[in-house]
Protein backbone atom coordinates (compact mmCIF):
# COMPACT_ATOMS: atom_id res chain seq x y z
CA UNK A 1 -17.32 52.30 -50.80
CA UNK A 2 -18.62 53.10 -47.58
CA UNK A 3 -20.88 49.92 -47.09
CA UNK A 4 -18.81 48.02 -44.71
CA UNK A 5 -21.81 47.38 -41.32
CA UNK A 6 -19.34 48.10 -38.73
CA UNK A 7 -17.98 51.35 -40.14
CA UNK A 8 -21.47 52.71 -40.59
CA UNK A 9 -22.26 51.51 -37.16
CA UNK A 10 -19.18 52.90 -35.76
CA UNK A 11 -20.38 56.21 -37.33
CA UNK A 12 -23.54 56.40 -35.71
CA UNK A 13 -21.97 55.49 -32.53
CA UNK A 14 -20.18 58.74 -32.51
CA UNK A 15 -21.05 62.58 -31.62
CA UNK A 16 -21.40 63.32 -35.03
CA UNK A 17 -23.33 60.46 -35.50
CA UNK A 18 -25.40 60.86 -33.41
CA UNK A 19 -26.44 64.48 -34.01
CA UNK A 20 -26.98 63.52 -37.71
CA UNK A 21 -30.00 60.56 -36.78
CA UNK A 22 -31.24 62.79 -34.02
CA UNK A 23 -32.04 65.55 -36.61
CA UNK A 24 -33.37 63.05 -39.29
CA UNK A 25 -35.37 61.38 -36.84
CA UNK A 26 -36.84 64.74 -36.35
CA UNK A 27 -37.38 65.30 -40.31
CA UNK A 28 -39.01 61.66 -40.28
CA UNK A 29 -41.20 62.24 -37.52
CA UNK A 30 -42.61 65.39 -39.13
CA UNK A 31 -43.38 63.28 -42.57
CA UNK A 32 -44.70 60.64 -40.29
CA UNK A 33 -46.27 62.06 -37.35
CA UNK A 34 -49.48 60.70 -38.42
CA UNK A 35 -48.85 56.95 -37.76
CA UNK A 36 -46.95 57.62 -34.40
CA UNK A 37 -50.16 55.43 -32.45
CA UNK A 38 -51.39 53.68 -36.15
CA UNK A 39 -51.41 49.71 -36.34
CA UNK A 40 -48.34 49.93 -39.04
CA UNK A 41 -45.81 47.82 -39.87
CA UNK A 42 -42.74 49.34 -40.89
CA UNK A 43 -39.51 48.01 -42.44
CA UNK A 44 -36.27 49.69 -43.02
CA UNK A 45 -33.36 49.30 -46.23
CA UNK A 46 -29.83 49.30 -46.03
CA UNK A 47 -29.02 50.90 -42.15
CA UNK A 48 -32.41 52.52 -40.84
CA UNK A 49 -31.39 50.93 -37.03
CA UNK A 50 -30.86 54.70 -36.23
CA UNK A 51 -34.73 55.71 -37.20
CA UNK A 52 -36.88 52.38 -36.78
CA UNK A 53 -38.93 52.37 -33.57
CA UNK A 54 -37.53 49.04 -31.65
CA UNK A 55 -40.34 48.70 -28.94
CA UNK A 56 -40.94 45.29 -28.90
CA UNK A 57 -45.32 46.28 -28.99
CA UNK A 58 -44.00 47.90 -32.83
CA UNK A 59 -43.84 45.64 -36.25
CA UNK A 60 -40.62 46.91 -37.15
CA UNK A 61 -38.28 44.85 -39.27
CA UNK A 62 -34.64 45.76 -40.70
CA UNK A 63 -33.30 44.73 -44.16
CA UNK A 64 -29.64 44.66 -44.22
CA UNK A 65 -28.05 43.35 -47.64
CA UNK A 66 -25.72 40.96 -48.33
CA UNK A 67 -22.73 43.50 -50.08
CA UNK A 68 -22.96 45.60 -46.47
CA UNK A 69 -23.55 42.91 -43.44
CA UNK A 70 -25.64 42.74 -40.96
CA UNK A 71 -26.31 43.05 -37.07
CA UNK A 72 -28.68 41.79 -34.56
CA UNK A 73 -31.13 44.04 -33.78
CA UNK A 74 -33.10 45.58 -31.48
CA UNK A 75 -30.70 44.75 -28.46
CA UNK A 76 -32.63 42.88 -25.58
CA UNK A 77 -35.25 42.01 -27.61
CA UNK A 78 -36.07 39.00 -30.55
CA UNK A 79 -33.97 39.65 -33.28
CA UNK A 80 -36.15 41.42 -36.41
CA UNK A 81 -33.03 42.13 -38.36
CA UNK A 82 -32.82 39.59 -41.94
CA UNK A 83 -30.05 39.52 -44.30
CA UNK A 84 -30.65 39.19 -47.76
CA UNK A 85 -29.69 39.80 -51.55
CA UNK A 86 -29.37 43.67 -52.50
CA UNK A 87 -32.75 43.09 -54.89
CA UNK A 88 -35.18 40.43 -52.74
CA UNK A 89 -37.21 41.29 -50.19
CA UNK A 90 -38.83 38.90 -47.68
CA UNK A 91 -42.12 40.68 -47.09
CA UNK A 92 -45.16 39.39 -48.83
CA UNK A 93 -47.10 41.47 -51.63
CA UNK A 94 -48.75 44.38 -49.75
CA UNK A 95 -47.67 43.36 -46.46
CA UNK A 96 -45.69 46.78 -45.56
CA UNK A 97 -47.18 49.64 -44.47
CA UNK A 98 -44.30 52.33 -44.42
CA UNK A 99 -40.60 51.68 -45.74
CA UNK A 100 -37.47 53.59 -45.29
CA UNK A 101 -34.64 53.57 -47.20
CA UNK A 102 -31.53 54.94 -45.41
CA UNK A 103 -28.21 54.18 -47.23
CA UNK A 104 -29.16 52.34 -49.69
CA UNK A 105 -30.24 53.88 -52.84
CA UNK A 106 -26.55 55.79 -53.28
CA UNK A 107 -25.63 52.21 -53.14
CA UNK A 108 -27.84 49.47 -54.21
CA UNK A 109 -26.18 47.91 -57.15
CA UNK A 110 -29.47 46.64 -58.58
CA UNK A 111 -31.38 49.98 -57.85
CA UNK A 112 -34.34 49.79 -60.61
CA UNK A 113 -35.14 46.02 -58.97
CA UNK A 114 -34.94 47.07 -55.08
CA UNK A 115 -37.59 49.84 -56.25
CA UNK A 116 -39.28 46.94 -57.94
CA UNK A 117 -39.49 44.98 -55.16
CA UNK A 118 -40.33 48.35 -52.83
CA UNK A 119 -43.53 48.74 -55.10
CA UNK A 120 -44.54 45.33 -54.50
CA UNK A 121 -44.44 44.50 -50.93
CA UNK A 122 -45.72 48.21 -50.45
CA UNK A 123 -49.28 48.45 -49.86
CA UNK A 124 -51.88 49.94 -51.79
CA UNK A 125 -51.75 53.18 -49.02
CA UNK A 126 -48.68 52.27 -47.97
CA UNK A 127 -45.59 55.21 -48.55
CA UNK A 128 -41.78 55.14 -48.98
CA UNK A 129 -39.32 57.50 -47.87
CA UNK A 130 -35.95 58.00 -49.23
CA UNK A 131 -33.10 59.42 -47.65
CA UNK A 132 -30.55 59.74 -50.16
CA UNK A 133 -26.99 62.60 -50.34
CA UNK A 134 -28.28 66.13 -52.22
CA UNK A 135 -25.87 66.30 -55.12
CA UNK A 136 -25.94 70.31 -54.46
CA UNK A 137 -24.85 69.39 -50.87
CA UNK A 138 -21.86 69.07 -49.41
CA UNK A 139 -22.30 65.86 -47.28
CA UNK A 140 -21.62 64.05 -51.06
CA UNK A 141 -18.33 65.65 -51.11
CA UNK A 142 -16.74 64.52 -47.87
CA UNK A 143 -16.02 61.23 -46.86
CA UNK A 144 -16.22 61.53 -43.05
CA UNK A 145 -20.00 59.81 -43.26
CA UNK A 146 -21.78 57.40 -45.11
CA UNK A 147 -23.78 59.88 -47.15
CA UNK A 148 -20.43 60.83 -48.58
CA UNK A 149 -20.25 57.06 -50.81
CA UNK A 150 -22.08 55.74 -53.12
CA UNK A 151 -24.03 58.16 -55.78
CA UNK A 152 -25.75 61.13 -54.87
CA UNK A 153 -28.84 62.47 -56.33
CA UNK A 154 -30.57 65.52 -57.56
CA UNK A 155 -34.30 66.05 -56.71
CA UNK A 156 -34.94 65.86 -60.76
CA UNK A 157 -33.17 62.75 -60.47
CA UNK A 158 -35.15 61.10 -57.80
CA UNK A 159 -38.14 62.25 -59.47
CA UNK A 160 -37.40 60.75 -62.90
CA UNK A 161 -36.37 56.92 -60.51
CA UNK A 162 -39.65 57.13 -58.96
CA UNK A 163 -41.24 58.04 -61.58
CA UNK A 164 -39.65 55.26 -63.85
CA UNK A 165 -41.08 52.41 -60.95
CA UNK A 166 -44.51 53.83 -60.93
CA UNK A 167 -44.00 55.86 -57.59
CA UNK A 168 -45.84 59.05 -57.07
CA UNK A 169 -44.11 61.40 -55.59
CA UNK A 170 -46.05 63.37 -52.26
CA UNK A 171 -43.74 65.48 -50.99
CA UNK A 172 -40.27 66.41 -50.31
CA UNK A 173 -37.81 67.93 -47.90
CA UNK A 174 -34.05 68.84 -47.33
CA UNK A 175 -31.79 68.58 -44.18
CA UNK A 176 -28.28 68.72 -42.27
CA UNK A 177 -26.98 71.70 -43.68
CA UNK A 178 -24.43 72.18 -40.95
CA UNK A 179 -20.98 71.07 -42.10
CA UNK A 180 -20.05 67.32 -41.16
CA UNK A 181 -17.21 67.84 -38.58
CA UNK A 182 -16.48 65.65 -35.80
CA UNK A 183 -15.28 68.81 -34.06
CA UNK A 184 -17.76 69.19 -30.53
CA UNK A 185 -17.54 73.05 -30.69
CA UNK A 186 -19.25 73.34 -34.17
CA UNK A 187 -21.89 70.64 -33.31
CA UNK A 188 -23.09 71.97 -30.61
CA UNK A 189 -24.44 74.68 -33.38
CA UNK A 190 -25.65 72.32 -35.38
CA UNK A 191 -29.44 73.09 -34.78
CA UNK A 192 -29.12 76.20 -35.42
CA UNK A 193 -27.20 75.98 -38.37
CA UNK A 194 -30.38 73.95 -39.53
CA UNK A 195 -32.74 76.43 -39.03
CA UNK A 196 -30.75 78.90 -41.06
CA UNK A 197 -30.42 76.30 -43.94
CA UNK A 198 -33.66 75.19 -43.91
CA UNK A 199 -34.55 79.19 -44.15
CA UNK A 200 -32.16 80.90 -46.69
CA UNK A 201 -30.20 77.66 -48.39
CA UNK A 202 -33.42 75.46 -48.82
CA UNK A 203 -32.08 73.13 -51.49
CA UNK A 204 -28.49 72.72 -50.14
CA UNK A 205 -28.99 70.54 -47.38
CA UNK A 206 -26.96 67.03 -47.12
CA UNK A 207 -29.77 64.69 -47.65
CA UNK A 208 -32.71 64.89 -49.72
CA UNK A 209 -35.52 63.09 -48.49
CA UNK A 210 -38.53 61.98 -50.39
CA UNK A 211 -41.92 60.11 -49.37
CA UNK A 212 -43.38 58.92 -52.09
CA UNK A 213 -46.71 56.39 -52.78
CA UNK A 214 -48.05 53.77 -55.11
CA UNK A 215 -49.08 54.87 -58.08
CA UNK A 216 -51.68 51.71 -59.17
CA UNK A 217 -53.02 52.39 -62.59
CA UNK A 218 -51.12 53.70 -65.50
CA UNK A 219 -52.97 55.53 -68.11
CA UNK A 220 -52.41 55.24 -71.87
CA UNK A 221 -53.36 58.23 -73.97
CA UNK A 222 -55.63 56.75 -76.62
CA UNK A 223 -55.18 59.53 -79.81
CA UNK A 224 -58.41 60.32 -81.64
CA UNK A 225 -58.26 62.03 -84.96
CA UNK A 226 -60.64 64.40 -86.50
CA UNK A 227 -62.68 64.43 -82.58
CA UNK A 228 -63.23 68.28 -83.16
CA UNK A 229 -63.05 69.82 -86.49
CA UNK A 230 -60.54 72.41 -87.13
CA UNK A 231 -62.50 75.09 -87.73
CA UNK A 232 -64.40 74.96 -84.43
CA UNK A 233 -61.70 74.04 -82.05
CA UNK A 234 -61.21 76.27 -79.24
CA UNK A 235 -59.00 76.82 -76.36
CA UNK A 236 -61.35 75.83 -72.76
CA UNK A 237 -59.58 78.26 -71.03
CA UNK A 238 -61.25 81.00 -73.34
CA UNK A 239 -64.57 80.09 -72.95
CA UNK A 240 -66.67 82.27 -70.83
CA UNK A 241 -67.53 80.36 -67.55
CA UNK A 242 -71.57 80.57 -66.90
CA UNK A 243 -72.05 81.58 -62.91
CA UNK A 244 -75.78 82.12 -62.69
């Protein structure tokens, strides 16, 4: 499997690479262009270097896990990079305000307890973004990137995870719909191939990505027999609504 550090470091290192986080970085910037000046702390999963801000004024951390490796990182500056198990994170309850999770869902091997642990050290208004391969895409089928290991998803699917660790999802979006060639010719179209995917092949992209929140109560239906009798039910939608 594609989880090796240097070989995913190596990728973004090249062209192609590099095209791929600068159009994700413009995705996430879009999802997140509220909290470009906000007092956040952010932490990344799996290998987010690519799309965590490194400015040393920023709380910014990296979790890399112990299957894939780890590097030092941001270069120049104290090291906010931590290795640890695929399952454990070392933030505190509620102590992260935004996390991204950037090849590492296709390939957690412990997936339901990384989301676990995602809920907890979330905070209560804190949100999660996944960037996970589109199983309709064709980034899954090729294995010239990262997002072509591990196992991709379907939207229905990523619903049903989140759902399944008490995650709400808020919205959802698609991208890199232009074909994952290392050939310069074909990515210097690769913006516009984006705005024609985003425009007539909506759901094919690459990567889905999905920002999701907290959700902090679960309600339990409590059933009620004989609340209405039979006889005078009625459907609310066919009553009359009064307007004076």
């Amino acid at each position: 499997m594609y989880r090796d550090i240097a070989e995913i470091r190596q990728f973004y290192q090249s062209l192609l690479g590099r095209v791929t986080a600068q159009i994700l970085r413009r995705k996430i910037n879009t999802l997140w262009a509220d909290d470009a000046n906000a007092p956040i702390t952010i932490a990344g999963i799996g290998y987010a270097l690519p799309y965590l801000p490194a400015e040393e004024n920023l709380r910014s951390f990296s979790v890399m896990t112990a299957t894939q490796g780890v590097v030092r990182w941001p270069p120049g500056l104290p090291n906010r990079t931590v290795l640890t198990e695929d399952h454990i994170l070392p933030f505190a309850d509620g102590g992260i305000d935004r996390l991204l999770l950037v090849h590492a869902v296709e390939n957690s091997d412990y997936l339901r307890e990384l989301m676990n642990e995602a809920w907890r050290v979330l905070s209560p208004q804190g949100r999660v973004l996944l960037i996970v391969p589109n199983r309709a895409g064709v980034w899954a089928r090729l294995d010239k990137t990262p997002f072509g290991f591990g196992r991709p998803y379907s939207m229905k699917q990523l619903r049903s995870l989140l759902r399944e660790v008490q995650f709400v999802v808020e919205r959802h979006d698609y991208a890199l719909y232009f074909f994952p060639s290392h050939n310069r010719v074909l990515l210097t179209l690769a913006k516009l191939f984006e705005k024609i995917g985003e425009r007539f092949l909506p759901k094919c992209g690459g990567v889905t990505l999905v920002e999701a929140s907290k959700q902090l109560y679960n309600v339990t239906p409590v059933k009620v027999q004989h609340a209405i009798p039979a006889k005078k039910a009625a459907t609310w939608w066919s009553e009359p609504v009064p307007t004076g």
